[in-house]
PDB file of N, CA and C in Angstrom:
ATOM      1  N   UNK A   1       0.845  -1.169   0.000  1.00  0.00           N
ATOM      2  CA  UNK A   1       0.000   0.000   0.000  1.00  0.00           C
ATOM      3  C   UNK A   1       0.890   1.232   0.000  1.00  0.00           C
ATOM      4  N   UNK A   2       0.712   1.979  -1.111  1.00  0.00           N
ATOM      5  CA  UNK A   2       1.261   3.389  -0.867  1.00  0.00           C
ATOM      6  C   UNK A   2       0.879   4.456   0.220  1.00  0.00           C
ATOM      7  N   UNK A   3       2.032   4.644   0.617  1.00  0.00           N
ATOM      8  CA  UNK A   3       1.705   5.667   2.210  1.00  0.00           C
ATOM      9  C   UNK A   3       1.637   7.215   1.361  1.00  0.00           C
ATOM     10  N   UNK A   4       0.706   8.279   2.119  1.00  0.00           N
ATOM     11  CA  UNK A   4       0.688   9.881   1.282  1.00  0.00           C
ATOM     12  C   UNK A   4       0.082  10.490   2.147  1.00  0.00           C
ATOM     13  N   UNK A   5       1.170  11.438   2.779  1.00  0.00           N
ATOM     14  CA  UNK A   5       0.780  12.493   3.559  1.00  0.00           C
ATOM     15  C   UNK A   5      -0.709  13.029   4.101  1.00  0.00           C
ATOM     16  N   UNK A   6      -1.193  13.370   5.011  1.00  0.00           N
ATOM     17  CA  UNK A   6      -2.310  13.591   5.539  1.00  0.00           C
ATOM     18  C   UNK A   6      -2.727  14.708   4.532  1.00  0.00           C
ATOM     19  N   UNK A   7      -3.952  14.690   4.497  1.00  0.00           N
ATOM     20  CA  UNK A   7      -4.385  16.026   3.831  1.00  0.00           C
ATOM     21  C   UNK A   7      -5.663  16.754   4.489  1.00  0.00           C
ATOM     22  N   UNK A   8      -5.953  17.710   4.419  1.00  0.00           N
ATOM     23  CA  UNK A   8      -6.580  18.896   5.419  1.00  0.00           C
ATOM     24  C   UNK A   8      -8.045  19.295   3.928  1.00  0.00           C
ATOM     25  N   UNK A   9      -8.912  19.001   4.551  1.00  0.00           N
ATOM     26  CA  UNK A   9     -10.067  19.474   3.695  1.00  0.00           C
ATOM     27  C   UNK A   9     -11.302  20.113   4.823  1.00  0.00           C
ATOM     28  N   UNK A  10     -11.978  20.297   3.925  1.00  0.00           N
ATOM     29  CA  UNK A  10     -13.199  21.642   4.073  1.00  0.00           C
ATOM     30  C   UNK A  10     -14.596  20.833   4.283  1.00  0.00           C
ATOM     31  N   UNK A  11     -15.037  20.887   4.959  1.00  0.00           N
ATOM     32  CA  UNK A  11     -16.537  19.884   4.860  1.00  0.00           C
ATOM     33  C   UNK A  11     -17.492  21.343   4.601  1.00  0.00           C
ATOM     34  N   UNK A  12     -18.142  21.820   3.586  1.00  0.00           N
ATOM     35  CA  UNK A  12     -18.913  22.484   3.074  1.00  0.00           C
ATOM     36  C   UNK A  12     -19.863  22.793   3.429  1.00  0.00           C
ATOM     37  N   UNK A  13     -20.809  24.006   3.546  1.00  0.00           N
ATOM     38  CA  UNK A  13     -22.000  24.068   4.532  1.00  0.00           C
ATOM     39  C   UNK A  13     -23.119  22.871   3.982  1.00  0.00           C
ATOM     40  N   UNK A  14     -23.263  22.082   2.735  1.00  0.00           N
ATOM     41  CA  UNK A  14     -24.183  21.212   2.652  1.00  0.00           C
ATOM     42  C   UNK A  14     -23.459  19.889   2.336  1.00  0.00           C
ATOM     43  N   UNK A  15     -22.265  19.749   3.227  1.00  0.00           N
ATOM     44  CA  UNK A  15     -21.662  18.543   3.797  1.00  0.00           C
ATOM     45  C   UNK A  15     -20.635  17.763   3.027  1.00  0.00           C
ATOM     46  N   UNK A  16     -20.333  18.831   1.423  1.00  0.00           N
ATOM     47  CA  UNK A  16     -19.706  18.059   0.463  1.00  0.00           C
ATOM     48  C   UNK A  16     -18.346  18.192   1.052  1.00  0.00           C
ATOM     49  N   UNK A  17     -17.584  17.136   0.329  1.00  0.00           N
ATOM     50  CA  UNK A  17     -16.213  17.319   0.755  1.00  0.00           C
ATOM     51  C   UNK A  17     -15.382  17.389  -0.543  1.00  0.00           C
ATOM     52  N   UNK A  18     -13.842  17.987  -0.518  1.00  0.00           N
ATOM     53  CA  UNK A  18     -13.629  17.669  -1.621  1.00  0.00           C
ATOM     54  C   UNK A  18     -12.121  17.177  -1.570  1.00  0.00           C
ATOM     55  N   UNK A  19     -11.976  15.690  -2.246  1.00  0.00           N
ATOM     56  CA  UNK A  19     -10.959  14.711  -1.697  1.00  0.00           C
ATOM     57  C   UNK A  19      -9.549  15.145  -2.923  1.00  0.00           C
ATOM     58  N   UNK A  20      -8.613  15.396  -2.127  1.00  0.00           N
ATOM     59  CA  UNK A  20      -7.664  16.234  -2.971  1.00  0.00           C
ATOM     60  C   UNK A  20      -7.228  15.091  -4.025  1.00  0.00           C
ATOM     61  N   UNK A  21      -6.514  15.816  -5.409  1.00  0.00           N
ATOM     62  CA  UNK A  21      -6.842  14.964  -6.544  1.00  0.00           C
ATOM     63  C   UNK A  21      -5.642  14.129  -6.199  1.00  0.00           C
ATOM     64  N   UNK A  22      -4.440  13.899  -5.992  1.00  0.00           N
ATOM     65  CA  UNK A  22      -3.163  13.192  -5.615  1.00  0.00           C
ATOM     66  C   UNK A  22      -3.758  11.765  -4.899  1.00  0.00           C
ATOM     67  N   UNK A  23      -5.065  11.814  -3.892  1.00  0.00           N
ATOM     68  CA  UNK A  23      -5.435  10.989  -3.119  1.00  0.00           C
ATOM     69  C   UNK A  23      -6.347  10.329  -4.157  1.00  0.00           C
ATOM     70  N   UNK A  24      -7.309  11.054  -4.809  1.00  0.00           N
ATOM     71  CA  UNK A  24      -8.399  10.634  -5.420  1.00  0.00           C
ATOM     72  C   UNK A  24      -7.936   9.555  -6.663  1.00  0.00           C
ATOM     73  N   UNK A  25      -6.657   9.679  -7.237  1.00  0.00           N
ATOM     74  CA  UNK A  25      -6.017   9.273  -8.163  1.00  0.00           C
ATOM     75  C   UNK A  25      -5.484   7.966  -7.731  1.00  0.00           C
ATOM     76  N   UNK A  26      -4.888   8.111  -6.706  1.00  0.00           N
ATOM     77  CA  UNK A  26      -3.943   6.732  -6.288  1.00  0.00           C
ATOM     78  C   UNK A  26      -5.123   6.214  -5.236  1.00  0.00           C
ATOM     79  N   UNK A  27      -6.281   6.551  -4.916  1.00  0.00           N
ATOM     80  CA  UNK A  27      -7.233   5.484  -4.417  1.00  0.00           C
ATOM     81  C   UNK A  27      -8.114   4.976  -5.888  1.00  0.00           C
ATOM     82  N   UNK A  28      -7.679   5.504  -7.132  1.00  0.00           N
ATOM     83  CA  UNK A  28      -8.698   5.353  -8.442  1.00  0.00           C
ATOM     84  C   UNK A  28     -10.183   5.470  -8.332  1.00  0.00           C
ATOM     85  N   UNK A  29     -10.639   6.794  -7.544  1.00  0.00           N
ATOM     86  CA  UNK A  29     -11.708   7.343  -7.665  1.00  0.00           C
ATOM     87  C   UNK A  29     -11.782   8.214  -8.178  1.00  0.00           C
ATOM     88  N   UNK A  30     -13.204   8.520  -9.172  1.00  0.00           N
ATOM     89  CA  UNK A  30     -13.793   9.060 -10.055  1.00  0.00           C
ATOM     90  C   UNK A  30     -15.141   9.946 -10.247  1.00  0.00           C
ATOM     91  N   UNK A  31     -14.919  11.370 -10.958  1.00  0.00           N
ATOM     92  CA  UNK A  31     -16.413  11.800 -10.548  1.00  0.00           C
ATOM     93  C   UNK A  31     -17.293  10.731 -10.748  1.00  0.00           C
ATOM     94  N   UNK A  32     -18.261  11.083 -10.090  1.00  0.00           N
ATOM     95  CA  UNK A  32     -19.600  11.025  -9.742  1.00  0.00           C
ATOM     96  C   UNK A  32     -19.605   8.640  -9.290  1.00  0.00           C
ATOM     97  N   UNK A  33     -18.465   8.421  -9.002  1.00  0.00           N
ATOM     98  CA  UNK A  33     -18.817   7.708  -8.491  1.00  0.00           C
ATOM     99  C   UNK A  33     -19.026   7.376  -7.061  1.00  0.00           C
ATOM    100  N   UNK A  34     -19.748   6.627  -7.039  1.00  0.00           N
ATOM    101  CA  UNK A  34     -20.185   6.066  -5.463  1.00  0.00           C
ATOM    102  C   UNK A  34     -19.183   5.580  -4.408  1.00  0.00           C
ATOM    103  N   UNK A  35     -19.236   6.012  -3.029  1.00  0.00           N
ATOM    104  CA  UNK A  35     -18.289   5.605  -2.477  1.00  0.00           C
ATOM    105  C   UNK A  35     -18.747   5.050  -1.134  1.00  0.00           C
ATOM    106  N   UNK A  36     -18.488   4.402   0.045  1.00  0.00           N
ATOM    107  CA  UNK A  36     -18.819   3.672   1.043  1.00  0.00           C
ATOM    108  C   UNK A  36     -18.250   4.512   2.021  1.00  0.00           C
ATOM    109  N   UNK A  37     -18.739   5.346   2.944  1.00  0.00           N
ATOM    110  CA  UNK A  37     -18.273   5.947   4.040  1.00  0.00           C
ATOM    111  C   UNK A  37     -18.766   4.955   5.291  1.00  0.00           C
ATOM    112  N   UNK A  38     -17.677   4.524   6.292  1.00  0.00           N
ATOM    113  CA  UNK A  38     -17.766   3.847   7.122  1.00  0.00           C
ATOM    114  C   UNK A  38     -17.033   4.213   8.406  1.00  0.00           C
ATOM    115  N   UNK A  39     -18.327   4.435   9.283  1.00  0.00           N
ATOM    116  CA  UNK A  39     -17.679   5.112  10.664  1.00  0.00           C
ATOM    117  C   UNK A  39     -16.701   4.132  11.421  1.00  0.00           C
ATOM    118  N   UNK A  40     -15.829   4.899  11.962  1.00  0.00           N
ATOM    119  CA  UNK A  40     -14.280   4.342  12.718  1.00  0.00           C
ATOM    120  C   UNK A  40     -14.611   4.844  14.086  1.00  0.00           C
ATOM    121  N   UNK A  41     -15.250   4.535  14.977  1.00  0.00           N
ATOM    122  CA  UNK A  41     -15.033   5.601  16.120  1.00  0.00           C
ATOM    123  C   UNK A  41     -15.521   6.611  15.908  1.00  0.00           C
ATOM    124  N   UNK A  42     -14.690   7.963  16.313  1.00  0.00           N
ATOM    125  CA  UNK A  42     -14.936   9.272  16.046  1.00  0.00           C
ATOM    126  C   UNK A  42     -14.461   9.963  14.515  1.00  0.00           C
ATOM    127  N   UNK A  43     -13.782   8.816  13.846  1.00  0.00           N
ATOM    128  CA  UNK A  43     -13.138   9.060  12.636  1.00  0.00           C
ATOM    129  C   UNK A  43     -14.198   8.039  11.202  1.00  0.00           C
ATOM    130  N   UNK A  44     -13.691   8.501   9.787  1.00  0.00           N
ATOM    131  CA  UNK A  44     -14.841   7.885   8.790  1.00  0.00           C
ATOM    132  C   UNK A  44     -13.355   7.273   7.928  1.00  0.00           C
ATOM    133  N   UNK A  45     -13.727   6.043   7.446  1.00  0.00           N
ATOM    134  CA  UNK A  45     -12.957   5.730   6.281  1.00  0.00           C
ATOM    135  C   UNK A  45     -13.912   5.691   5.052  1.00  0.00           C
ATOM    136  N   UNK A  46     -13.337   6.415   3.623  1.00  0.00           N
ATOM    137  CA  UNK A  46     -13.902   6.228   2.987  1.00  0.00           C
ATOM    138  C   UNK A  46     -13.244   5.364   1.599  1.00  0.00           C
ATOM    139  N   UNK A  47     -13.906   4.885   0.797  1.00  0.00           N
ATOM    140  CA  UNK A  47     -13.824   3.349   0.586  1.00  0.00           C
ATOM    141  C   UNK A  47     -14.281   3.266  -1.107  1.00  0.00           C
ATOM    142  N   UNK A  48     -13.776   3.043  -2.170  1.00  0.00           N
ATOM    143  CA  UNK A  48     -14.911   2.906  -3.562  1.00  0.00           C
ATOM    144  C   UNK A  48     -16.152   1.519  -2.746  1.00  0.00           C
ATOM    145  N   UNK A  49     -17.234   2.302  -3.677  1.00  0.00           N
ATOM    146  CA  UNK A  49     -18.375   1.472  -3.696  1.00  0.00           C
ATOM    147  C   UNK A  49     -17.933   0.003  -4.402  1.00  0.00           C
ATOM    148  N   UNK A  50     -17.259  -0.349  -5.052  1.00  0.00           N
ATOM    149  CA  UNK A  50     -17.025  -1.736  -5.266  1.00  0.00           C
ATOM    150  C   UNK A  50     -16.245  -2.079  -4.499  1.00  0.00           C
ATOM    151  N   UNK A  51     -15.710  -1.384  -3.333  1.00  0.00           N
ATOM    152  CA  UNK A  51     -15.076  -2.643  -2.262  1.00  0.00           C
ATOM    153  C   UNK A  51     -16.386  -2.863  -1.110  1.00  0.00           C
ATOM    154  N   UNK A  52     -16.785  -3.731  -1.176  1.00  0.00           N
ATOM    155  CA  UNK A  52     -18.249  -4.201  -0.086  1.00  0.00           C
ATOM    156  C   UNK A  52     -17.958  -3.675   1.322  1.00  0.00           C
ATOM    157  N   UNK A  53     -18.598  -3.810   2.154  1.00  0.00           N
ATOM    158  CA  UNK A  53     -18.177  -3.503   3.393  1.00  0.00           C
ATOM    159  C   UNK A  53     -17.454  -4.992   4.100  1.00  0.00           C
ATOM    160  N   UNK A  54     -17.383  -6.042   3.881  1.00  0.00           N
ATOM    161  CA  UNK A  54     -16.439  -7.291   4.267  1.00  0.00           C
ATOM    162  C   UNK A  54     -15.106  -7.130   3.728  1.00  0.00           C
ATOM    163  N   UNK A  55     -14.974  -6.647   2.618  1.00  0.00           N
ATOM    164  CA  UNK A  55     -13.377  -6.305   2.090  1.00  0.00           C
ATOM    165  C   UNK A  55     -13.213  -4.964   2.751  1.00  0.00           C
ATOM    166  N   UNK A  56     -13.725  -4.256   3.011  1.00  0.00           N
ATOM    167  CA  UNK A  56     -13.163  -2.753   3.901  1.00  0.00           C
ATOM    168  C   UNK A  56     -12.610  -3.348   4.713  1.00  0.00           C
ATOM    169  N   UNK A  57     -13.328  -4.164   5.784  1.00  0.00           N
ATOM    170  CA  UNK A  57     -13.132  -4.244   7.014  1.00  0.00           C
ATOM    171  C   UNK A  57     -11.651  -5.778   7.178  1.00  0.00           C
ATOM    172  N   UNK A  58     -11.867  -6.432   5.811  1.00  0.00           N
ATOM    173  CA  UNK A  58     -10.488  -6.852   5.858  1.00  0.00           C
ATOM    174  C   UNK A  58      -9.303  -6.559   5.453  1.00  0.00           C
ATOM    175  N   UNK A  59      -9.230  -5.089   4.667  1.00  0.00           N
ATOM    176  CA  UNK A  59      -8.276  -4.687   4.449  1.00  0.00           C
ATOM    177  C   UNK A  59      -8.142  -3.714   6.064  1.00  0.00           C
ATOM    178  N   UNK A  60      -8.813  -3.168   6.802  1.00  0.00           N
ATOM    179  CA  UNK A  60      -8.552  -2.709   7.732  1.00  0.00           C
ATOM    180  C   UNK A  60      -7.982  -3.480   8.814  1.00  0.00           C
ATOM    181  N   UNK A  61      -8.118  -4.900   9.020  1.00  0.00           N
ATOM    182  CA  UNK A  61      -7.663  -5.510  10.039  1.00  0.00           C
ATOM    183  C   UNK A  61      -6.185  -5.905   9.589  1.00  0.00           C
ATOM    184  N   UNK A  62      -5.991  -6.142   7.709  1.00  0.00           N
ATOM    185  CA  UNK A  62      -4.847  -6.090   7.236  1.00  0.00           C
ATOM    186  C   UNK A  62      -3.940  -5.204   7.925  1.00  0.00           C
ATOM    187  N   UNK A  63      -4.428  -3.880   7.593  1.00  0.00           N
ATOM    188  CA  UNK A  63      -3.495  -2.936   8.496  1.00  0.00           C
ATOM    189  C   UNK A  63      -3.171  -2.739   9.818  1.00  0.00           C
ATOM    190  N   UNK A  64      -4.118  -3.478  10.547  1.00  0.00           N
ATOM    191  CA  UNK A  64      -3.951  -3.269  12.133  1.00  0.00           C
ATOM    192  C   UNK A  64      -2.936  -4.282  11.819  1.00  0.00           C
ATOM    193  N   UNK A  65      -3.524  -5.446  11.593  1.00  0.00           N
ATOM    194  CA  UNK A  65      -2.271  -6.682  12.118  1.00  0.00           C
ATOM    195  C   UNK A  65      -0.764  -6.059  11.479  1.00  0.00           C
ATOM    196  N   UNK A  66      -0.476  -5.583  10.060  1.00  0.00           N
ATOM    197  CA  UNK A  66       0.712  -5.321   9.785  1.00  0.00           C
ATOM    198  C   UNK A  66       1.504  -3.961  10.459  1.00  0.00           C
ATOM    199  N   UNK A  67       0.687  -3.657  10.609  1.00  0.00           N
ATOM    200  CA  UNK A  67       1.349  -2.491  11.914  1.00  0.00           C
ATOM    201  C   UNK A  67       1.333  -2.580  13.404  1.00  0.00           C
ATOM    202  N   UNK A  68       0.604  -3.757  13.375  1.00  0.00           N
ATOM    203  CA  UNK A  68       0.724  -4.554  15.393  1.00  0.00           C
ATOM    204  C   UNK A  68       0.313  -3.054  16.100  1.00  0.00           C
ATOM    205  N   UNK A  69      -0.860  -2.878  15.165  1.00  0.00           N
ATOM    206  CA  UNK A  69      -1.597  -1.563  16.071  1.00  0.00           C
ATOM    207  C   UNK A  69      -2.807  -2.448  16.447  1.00  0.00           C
ATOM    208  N   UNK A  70      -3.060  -2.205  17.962  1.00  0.00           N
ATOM    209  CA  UNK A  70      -4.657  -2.528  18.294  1.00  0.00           C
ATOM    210  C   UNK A  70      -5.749  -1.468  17.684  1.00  0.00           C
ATOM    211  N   UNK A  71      -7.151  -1.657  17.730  1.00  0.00           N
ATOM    212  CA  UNK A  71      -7.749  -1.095  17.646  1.00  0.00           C
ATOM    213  C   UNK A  71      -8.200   0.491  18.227  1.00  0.00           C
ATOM    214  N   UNK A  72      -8.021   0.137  19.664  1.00  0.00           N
ATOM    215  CA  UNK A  72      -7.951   0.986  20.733  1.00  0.00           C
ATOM    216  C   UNK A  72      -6.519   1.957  20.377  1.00  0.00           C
ATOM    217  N   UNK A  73      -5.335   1.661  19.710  1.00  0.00           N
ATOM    218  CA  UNK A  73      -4.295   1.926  19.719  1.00  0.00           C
ATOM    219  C   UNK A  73      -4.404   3.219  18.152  1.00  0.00           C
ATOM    220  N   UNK A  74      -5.260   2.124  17.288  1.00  0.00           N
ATOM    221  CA  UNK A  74      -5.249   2.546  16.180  1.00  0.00           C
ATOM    222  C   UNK A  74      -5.781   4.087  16.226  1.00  0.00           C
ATOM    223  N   UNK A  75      -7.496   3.927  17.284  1.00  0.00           N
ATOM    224  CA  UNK A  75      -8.245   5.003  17.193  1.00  0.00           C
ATOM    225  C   UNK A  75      -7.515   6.270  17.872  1.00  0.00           C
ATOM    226  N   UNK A  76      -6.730   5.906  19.047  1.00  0.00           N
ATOM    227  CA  UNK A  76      -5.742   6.842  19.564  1.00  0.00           C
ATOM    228  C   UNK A  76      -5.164   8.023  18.821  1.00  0.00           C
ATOM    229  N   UNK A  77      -4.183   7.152  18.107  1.00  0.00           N
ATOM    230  CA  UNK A  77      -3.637   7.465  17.122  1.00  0.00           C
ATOM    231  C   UNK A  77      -4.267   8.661  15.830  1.00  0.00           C
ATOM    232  N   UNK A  78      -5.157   8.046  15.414  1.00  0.00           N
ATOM    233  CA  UNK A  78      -6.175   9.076  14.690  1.00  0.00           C
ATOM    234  C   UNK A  78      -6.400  10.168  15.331  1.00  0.00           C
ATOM    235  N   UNK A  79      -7.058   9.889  16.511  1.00  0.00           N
ATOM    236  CA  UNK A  79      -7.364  11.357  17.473  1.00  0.00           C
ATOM    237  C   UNK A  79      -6.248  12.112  17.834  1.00  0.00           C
ATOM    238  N   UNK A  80      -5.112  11.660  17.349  1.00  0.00           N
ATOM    239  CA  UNK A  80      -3.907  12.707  17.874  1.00  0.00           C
ATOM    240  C   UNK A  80      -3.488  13.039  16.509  1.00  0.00           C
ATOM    241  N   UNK A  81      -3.735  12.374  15.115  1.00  0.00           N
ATOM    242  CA  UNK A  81      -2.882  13.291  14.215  1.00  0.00           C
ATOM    243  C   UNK A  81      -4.436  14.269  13.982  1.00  0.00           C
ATOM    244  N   UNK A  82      -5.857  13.952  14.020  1.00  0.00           N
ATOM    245  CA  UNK A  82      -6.651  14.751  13.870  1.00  0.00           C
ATOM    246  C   UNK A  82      -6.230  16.175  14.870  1.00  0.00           C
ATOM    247  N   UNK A  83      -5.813  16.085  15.928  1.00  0.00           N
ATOM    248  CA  UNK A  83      -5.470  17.305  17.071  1.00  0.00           C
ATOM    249  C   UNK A  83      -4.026  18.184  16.574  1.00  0.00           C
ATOM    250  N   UNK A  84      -3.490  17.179  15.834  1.00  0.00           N
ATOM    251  CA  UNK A  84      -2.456  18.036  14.970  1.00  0.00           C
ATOM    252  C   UNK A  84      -2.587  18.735  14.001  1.00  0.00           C
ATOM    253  N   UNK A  85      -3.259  18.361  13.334  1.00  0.00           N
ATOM    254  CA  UNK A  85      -4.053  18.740  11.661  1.00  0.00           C
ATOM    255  C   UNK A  85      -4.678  20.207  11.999  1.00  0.00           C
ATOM    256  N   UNK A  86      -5.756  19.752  13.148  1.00  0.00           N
ATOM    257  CA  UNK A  86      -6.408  20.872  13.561  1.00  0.00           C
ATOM    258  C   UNK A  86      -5.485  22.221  14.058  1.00  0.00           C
ATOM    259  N   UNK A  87      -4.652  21.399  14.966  1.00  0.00           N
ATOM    260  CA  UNK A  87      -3.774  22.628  15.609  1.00  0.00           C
ATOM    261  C   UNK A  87      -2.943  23.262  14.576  1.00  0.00           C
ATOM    262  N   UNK A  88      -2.564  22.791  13.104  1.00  0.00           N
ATOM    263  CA  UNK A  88      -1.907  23.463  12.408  1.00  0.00           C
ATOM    264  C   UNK A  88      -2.444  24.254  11.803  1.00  0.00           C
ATOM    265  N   UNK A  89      -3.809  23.793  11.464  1.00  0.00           N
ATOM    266  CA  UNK A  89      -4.459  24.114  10.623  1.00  0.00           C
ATOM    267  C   UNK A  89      -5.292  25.729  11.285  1.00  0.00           C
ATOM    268  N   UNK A  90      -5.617  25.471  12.598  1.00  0.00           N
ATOM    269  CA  UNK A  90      -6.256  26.792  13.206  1.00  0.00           C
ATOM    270  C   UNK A  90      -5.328  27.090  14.304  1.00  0.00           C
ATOM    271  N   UNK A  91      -4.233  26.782  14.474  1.00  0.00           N
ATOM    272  CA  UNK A  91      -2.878  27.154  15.728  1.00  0.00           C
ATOM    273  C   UNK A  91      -3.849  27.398  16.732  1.00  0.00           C
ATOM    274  N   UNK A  92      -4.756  26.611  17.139  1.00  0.00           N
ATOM    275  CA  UNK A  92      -5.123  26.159  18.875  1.00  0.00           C
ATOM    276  C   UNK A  92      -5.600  25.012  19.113  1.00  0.00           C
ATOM    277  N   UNK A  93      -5.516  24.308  20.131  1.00  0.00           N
ATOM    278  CA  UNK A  93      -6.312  23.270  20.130  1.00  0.00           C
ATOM    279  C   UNK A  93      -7.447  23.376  20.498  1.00  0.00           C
ATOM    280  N   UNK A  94      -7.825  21.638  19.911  1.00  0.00           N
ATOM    281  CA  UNK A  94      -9.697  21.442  19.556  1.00  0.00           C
ATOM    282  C   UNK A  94      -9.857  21.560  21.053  1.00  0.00           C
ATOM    283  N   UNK A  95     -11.084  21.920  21.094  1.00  0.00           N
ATOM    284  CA  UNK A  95     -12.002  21.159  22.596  1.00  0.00           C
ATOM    285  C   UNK A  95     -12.806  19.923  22.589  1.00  0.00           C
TER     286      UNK A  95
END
């Protein structure tokens, strides 16, 4: 799996998002196709609509096991580069 820098987006007042093209390219998503948003905790992975939700969730345990991250460990983790992102992004931290 290719690793690529975090990226910082805008959730829009009627909720659109817009997934920067570098990401959109090397995940091979395409306008107007369908995609699988699947809640993580407090965090969303999002997913092409032709991977089902049984292949999400085994490529996700793929990654826990190859990084000998727990779950609990994993979500951690998220919540602290999200508190970074944020803090760079607005120089204070979230509440």
């Amino acid at each position: 799996m290719d690793t690529m820098k975090t990226a910082i987006a805008e959730i829009k007042t009627r909720g659109q998002l817009t997934i920067p093209k570098k990401i959109r390219e090397s995940s091979h998503l395409e306008e107007g196709q369908v995609v699988s948003i699947i809640p993580v905790g407090d965090s969303v992975i999002i997913t092409p609509k032709r991977l089902e939700l049984d292949e999400a969730r085994r490529q996700i345990r793929k990654i826990m096991k190859d990084s000998g991250l727990s779950e609990k460990e994993l979500l951690k983790g998220i919540g602290e580069e999200r508190e970074l992102l944020y803090k760079e992004t607005y120089g204070k931290k979230k509440r």
